[in-house]
Protein backbone atom coordinates (compact mmCIF):
# COMPACT_ATOMS: atom_id res chain seq x y z
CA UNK A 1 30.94 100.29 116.19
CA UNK A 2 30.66 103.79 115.02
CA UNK A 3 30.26 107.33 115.77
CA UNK A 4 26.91 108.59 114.63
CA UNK A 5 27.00 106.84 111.14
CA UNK A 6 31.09 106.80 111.00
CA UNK A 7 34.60 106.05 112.51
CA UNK A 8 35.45 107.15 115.59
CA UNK A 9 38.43 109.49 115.05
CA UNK A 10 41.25 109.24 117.39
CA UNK A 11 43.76 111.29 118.51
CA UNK A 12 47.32 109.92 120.47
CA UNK A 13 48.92 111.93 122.79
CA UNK A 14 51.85 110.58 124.34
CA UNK A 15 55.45 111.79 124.38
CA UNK A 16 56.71 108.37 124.02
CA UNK A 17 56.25 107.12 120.31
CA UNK A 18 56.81 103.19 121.22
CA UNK A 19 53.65 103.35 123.71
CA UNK A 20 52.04 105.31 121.13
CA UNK A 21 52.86 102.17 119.04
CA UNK A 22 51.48 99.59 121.22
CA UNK A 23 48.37 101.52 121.67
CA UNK A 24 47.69 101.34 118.42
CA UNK A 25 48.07 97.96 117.63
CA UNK A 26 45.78 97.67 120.27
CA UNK A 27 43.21 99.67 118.78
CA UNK A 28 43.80 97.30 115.99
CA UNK A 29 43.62 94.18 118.42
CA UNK A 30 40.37 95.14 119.94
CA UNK A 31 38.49 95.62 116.21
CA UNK A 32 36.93 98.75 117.92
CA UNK A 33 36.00 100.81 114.87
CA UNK A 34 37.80 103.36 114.99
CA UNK A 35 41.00 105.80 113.28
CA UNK A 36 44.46 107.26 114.28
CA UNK A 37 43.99 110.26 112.43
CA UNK A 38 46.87 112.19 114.45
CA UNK A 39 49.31 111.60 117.03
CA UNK A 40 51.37 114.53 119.20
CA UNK A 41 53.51 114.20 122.04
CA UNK A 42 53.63 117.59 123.88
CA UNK A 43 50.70 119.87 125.33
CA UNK A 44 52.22 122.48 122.89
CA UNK A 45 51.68 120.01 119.84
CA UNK A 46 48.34 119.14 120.93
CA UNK A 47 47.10 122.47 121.60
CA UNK A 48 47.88 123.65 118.38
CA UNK A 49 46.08 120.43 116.61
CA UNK A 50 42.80 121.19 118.56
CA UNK A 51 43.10 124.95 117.15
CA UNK A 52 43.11 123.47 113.88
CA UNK A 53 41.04 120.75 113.42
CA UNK A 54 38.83 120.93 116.39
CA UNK A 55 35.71 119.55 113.95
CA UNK A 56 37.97 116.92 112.70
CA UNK A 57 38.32 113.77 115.91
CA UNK A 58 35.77 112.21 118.38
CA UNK A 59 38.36 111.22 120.95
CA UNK A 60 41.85 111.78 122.75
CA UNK A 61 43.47 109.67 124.26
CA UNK A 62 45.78 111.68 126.80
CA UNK A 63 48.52 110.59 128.65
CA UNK A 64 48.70 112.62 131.82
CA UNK A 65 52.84 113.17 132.25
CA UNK A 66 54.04 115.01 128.72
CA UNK A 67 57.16 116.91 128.14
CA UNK A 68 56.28 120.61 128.48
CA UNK A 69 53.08 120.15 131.04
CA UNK A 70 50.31 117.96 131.73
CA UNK A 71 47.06 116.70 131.23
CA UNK A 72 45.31 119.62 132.91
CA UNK A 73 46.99 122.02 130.37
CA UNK A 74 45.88 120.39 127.44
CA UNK A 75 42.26 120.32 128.92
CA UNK A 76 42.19 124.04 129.00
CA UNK A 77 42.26 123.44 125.28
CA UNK A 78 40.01 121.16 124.96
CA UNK A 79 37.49 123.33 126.98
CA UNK A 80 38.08 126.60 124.63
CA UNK A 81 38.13 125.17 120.85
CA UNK A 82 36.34 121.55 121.30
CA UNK A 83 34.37 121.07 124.36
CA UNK A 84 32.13 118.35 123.36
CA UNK A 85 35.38 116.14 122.65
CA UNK A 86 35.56 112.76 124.38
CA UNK A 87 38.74 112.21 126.40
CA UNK A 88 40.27 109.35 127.93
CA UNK A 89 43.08 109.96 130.59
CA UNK A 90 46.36 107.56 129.80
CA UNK A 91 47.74 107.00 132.83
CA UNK A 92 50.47 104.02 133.91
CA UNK A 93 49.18 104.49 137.64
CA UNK A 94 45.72 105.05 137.27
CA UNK A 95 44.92 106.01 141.16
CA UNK A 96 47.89 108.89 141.54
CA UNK A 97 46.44 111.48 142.91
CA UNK A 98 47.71 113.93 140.51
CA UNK A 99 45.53 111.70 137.87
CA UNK A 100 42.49 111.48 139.96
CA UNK A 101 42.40 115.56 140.30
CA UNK A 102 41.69 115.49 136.40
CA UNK A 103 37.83 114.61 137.25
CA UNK A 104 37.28 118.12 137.87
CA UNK A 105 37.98 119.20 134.53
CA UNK A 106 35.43 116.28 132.38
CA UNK A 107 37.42 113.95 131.26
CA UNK A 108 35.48 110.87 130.62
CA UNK A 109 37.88 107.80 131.92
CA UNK A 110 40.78 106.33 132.51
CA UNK A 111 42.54 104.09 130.26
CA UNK A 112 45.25 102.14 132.46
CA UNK A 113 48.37 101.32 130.27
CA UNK A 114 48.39 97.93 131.27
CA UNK A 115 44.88 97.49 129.78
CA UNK A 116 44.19 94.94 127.20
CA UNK A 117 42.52 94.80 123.85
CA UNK A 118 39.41 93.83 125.26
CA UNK A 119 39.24 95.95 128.00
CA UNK A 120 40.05 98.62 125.68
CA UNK A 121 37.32 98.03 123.55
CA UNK A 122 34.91 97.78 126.19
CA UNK A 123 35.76 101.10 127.59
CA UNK A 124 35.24 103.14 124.30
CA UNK A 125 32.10 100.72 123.65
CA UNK A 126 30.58 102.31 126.97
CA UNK A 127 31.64 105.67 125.90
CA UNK A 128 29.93 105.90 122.99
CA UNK A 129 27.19 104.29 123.93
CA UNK A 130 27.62 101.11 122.79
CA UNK A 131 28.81 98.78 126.12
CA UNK A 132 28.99 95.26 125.78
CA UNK A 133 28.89 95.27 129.42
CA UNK A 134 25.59 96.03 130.23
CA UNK A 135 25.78 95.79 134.22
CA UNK A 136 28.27 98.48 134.44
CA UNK A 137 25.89 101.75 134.14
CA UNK A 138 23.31 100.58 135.93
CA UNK A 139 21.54 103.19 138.33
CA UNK A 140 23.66 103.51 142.12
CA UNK A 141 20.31 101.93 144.12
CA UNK A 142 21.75 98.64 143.90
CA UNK A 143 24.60 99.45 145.82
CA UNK A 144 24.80 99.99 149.68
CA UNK A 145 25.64 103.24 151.13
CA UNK A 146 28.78 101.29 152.80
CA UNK A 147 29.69 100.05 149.40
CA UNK A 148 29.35 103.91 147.40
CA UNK A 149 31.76 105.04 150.49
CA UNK A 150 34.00 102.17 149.43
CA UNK A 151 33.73 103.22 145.98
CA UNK A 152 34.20 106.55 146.75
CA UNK A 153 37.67 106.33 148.75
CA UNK A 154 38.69 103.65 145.72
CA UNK A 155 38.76 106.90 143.41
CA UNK A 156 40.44 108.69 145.96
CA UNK A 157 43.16 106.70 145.73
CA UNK A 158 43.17 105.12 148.47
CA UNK A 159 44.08 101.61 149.65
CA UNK A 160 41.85 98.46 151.14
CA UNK A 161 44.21 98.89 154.62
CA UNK A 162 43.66 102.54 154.03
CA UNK A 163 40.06 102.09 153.22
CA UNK A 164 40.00 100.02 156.05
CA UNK A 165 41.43 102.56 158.91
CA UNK A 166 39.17 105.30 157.65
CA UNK A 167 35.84 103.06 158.00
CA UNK A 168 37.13 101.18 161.01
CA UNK A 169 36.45 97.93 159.18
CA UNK A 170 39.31 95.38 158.38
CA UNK A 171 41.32 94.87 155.04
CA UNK A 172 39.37 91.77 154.88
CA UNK A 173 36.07 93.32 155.04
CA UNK A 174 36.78 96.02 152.13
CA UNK A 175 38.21 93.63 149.65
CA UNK A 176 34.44 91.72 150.30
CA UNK A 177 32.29 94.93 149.88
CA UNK A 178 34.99 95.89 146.54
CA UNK A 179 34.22 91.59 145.33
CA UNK A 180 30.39 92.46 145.57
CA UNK A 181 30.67 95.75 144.11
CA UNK A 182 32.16 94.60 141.10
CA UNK A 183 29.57 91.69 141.15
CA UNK A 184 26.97 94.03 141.10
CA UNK A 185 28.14 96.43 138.53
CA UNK A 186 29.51 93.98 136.25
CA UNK A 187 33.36 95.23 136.38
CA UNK A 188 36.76 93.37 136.81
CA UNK A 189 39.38 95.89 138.18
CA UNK A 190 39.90 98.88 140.33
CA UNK A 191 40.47 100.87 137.15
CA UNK A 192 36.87 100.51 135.72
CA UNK A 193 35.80 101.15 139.24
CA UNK A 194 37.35 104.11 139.32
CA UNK A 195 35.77 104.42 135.58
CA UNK A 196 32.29 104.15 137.15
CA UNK A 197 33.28 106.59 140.36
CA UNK A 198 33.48 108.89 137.32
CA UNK A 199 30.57 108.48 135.52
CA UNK A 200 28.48 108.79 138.64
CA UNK A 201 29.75 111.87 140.31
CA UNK A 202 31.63 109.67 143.12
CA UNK A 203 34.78 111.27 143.03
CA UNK A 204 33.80 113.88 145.24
């Protein structure tokens, strides 16, 4: 897979360099074609990279907690010297609601760090353009208005109990309308529906 005729070009930012590490071999593991062409571990760091080579990378990869700020600071960045920049959140709990503020300022998913190669792969596949999951964009007709609510509170953060008490439905009942959900869109976890919530404007 490439970028308009080339590699996608990758930037790393995460403070801790043996994540940074693993990510990268997954990169490797998931034959996604793409390039580490940088790595930085502070907003500070990053900031300064996006000054320089703004023209030069295709997408971040941007862990939310970093040692001198967060996620949202490097964003201002991103907004200022490369605003057509793909950016995927890193985030070891992908529903804190810190995290989930960042989809008002465009970032375009949420990579959970427990993620695997494949799941990897499929997430920058759909990204640019090129999913291998072809179920998972499809138009938000299919779904009930009782399951877009569910999806809705699901990028809130919220639980199934929790989900539950707000719609005065059981636990039970939520978990079904999340199992034919994912049926319908084609996903496997609570962090690509979140993904989708996203994409779709339901994180409002």
């Amino acid at each position: 897979m490439t970028n308009n005729g080339h590699t996608i070009r990758v930037l790393l930012v995460d403070d801790h360099p043996i994540y940074r590490v693993g990510l990268k071999m997954s990169l490797r593991y998931s034959e996604v074609d793409c390039e580490v062409v940088a790595e930085t571990e502070s907003v500070q760091q990053t900031v300064d990279y996006l000054k320089a080579h703004s023209h030069d990378i295709d997408l971040m990869m941007l862990d939310f907690f970093l040692t001198d700020g967060t996620a949202k600071d490097v964003m201002h960045a991103v907004d200022t010297y490369c605003p057509g920049l793909k950016v995927l959140l890193l985030s070891g709990e992908v529903v804190h609601p810190a995290v989930l503020q960042m989809a008002e300022q465009h970032i375009d998913g949420f990579i959970s760090k427990t993620m695997k190669p494949d799941e990897l792969k499929q997430r920058i596949e759909a990204l640019f353009g090129h999913s291998s999951k072809p179920n998972e964009d499809n138009d938000t007709e299919e779904l009930s208005e009782r399951e877009i609510e569910v999806i809705r509170l699901c990028a809130k953060g919220l639980t199934a109990s929790e989900i539950g008490n707000k719609l005065h439905i059981s636990k039970r009942t939520v978990e079904t309308h999340k199992e034919r959900i994912f049926l319908k869109l084609g996903l496997k976890s609570t962090s690509e529906l979140i993904n989708y919530a996203f994409r779709h404007g339901l994180t409002e």
